[in-house]
PDB file of N, CA and C in Angstrom:
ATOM      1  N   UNK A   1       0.823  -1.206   0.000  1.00  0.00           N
ATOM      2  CA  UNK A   1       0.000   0.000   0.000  1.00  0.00           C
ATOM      3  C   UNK A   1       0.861   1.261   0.000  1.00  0.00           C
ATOM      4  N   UNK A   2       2.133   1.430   0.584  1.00  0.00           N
ATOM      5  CA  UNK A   2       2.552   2.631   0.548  1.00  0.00           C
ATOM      6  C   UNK A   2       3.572   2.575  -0.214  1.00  0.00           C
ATOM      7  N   UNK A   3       3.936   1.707  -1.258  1.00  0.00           N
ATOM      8  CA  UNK A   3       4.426   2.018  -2.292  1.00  0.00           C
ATOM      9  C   UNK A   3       3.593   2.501  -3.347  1.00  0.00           C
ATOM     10  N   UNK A   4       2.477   2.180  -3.214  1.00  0.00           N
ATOM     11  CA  UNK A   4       1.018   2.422  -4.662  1.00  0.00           C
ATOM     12  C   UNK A   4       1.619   4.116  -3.758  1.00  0.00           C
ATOM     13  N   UNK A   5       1.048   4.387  -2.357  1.00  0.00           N
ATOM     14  CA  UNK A   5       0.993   5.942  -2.208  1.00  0.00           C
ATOM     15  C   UNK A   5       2.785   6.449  -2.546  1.00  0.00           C
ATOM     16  N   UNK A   6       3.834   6.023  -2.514  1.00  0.00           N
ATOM     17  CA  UNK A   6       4.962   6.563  -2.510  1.00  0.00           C
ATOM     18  C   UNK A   6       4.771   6.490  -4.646  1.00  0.00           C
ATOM     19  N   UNK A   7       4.408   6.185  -5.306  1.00  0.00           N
ATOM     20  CA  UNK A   7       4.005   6.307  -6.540  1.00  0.00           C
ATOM     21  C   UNK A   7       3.473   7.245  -7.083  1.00  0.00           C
ATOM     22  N   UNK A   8       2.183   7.384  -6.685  1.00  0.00           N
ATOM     23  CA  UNK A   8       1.443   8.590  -6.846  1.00  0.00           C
ATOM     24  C   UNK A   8       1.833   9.778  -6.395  1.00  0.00           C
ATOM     25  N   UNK A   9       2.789   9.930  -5.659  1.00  0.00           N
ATOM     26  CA  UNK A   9       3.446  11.041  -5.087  1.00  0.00           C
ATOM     27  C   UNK A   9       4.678  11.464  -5.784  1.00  0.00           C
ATOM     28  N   UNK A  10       5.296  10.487  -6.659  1.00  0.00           N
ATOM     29  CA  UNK A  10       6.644  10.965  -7.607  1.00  0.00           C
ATOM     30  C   UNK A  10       5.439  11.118  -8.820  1.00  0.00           C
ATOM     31  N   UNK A  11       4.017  10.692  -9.117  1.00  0.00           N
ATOM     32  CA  UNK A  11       3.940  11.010 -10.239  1.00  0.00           C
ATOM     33  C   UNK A  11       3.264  12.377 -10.460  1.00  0.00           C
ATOM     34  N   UNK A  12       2.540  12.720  -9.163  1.00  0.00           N
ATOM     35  CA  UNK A  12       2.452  13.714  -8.779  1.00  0.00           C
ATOM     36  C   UNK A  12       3.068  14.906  -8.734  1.00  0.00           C
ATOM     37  N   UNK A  13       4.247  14.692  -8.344  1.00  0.00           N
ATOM     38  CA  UNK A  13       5.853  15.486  -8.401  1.00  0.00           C
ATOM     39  C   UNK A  13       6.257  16.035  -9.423  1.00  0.00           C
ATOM     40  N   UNK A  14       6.085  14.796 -10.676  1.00  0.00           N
ATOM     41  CA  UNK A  14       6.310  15.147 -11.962  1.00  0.00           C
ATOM     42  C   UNK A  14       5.400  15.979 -12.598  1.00  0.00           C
ATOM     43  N   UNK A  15       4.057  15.745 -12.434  1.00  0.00           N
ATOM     44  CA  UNK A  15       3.268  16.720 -13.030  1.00  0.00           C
ATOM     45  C   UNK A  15       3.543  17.989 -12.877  1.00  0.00           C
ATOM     46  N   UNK A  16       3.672  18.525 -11.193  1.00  0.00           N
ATOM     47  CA  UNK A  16       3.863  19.635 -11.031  1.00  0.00           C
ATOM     48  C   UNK A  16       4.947  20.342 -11.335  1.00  0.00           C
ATOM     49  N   UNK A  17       6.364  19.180 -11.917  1.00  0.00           N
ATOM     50  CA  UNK A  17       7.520  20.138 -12.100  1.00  0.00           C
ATOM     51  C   UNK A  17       7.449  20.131 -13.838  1.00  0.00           C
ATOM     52  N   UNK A  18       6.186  19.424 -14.147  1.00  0.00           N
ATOM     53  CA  UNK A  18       6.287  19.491 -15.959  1.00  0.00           C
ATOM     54  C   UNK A  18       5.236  21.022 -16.034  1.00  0.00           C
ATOM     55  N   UNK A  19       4.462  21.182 -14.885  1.00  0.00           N
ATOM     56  CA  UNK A  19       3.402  22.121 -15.183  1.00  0.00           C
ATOM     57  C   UNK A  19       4.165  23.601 -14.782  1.00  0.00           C
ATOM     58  N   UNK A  20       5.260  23.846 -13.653  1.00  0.00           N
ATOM     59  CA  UNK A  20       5.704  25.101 -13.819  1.00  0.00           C
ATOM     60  C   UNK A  20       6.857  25.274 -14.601  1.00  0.00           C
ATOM     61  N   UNK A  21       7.384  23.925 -15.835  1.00  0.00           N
ATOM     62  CA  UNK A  21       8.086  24.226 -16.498  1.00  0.00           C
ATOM     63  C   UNK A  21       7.813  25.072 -17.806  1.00  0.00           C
ATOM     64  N   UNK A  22       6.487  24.659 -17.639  1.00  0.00           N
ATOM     65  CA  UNK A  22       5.383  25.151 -18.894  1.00  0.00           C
ATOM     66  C   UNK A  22       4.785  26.817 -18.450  1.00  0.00           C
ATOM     67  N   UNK A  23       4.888  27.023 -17.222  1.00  0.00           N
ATOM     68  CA  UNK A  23       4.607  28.235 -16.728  1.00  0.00           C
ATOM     69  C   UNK A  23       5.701  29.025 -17.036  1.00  0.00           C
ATOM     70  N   UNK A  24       6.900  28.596 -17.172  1.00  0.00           N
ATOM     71  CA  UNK A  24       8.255  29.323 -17.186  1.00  0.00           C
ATOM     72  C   UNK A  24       8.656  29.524 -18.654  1.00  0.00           C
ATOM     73  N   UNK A  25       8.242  28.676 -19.182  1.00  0.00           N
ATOM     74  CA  UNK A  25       8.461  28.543 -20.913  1.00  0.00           C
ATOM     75  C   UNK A  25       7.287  29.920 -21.283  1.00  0.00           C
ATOM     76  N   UNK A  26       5.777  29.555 -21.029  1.00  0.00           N
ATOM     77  CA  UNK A  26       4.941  30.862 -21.270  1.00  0.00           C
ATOM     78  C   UNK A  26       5.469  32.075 -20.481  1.00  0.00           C
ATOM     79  N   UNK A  27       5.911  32.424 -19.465  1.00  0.00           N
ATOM     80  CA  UNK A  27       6.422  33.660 -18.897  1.00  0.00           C
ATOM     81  C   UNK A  27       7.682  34.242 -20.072  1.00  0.00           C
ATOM     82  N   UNK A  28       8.730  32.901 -20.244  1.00  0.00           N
ATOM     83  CA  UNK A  28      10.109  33.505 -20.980  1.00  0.00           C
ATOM     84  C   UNK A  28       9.113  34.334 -22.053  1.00  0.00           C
ATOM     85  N   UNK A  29       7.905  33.636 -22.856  1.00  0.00           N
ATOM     86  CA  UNK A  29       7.374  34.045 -24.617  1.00  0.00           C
ATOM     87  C   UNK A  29       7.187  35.433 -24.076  1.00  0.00           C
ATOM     88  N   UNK A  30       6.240  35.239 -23.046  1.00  0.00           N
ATOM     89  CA  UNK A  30       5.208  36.977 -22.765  1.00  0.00           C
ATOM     90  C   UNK A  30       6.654  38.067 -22.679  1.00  0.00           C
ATOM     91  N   UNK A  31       7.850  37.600 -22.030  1.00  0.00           N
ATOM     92  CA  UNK A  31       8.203  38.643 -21.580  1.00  0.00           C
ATOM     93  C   UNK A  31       9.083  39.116 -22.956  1.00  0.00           C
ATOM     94  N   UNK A  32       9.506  38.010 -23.630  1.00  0.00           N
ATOM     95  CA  UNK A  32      10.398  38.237 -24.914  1.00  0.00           C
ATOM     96  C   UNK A  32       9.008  39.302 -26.187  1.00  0.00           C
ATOM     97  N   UNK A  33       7.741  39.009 -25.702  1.00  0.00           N
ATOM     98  CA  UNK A  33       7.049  39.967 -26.736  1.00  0.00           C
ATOM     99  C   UNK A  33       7.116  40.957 -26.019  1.00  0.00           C
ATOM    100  N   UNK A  34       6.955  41.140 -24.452  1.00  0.00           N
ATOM    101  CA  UNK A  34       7.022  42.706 -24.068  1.00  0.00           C
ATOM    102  C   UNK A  34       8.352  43.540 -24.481  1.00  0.00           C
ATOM    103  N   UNK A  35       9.480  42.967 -24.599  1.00  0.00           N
ATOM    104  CA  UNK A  35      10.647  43.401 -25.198  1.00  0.00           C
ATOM    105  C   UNK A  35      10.244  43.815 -26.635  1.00  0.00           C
ATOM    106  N   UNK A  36       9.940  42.930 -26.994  1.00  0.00           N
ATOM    107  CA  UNK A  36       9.476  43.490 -28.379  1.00  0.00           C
ATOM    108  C   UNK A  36       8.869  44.684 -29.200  1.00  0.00           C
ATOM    109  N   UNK A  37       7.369  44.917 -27.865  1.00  0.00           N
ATOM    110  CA  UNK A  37       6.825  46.122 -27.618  1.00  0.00           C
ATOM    111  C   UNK A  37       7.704  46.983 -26.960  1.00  0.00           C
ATOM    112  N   UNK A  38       8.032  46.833 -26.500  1.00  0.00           N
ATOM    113  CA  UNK A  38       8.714  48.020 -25.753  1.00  0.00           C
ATOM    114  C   UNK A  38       9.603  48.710 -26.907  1.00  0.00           C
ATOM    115  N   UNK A  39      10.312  47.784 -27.687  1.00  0.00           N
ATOM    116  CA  UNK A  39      11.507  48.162 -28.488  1.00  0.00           C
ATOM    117  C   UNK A  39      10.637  48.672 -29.671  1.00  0.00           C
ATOM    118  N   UNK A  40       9.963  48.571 -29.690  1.00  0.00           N
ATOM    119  CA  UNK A  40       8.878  49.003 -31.228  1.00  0.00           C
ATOM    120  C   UNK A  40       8.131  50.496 -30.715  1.00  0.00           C
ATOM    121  N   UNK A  41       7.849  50.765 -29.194  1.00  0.00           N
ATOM    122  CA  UNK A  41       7.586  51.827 -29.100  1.00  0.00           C
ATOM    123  C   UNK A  41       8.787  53.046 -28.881  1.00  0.00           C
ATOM    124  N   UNK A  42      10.141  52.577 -28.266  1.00  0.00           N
ATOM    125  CA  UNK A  42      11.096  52.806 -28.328  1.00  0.00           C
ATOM    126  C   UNK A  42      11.497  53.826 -29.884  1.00  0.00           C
ATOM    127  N   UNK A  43      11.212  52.951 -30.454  1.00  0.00           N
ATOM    128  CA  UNK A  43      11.671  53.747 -32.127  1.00  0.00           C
ATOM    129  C   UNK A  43      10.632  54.534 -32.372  1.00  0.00           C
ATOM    130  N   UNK A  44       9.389  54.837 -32.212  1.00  0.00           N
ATOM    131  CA  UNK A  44       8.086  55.212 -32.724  1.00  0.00           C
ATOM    132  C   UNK A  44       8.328  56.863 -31.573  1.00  0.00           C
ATOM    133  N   UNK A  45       8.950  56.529 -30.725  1.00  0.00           N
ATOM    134  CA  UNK A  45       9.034  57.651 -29.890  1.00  0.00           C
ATOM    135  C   UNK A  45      10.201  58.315 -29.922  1.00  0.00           C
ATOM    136  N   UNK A  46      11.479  57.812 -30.234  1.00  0.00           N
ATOM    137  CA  UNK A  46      12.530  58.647 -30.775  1.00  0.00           C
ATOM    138  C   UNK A  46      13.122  59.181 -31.912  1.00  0.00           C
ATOM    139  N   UNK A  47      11.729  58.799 -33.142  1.00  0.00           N
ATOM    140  CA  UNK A  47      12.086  59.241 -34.199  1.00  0.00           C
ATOM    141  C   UNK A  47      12.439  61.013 -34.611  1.00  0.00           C
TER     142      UNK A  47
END
């Protein structure tokens, strides 16, 4: 029995370190487009 629970708890584990890897991958995109914006208003304002 507490290997079935010591199981569910690494697979558990895994989910959560596959799910804020995926949080970290969407944060890197958002922040690489706010660079983007930023750098696009950047030129639009120092022309």
């Amino acid at each position: 029995m507490s290997d079935n629970l010591n199981s569910n708890n690494i697979e558990n584990d895994d989910l959560n370190l596959n799910n804020e890897e995926g949080d970290y991958e969407d944060l890197i995109t958002r922040l690489k487009e706010i660079k983007s914006t930023i750098a696009l208003l950047e030129k639009t304002i120092f022309k």
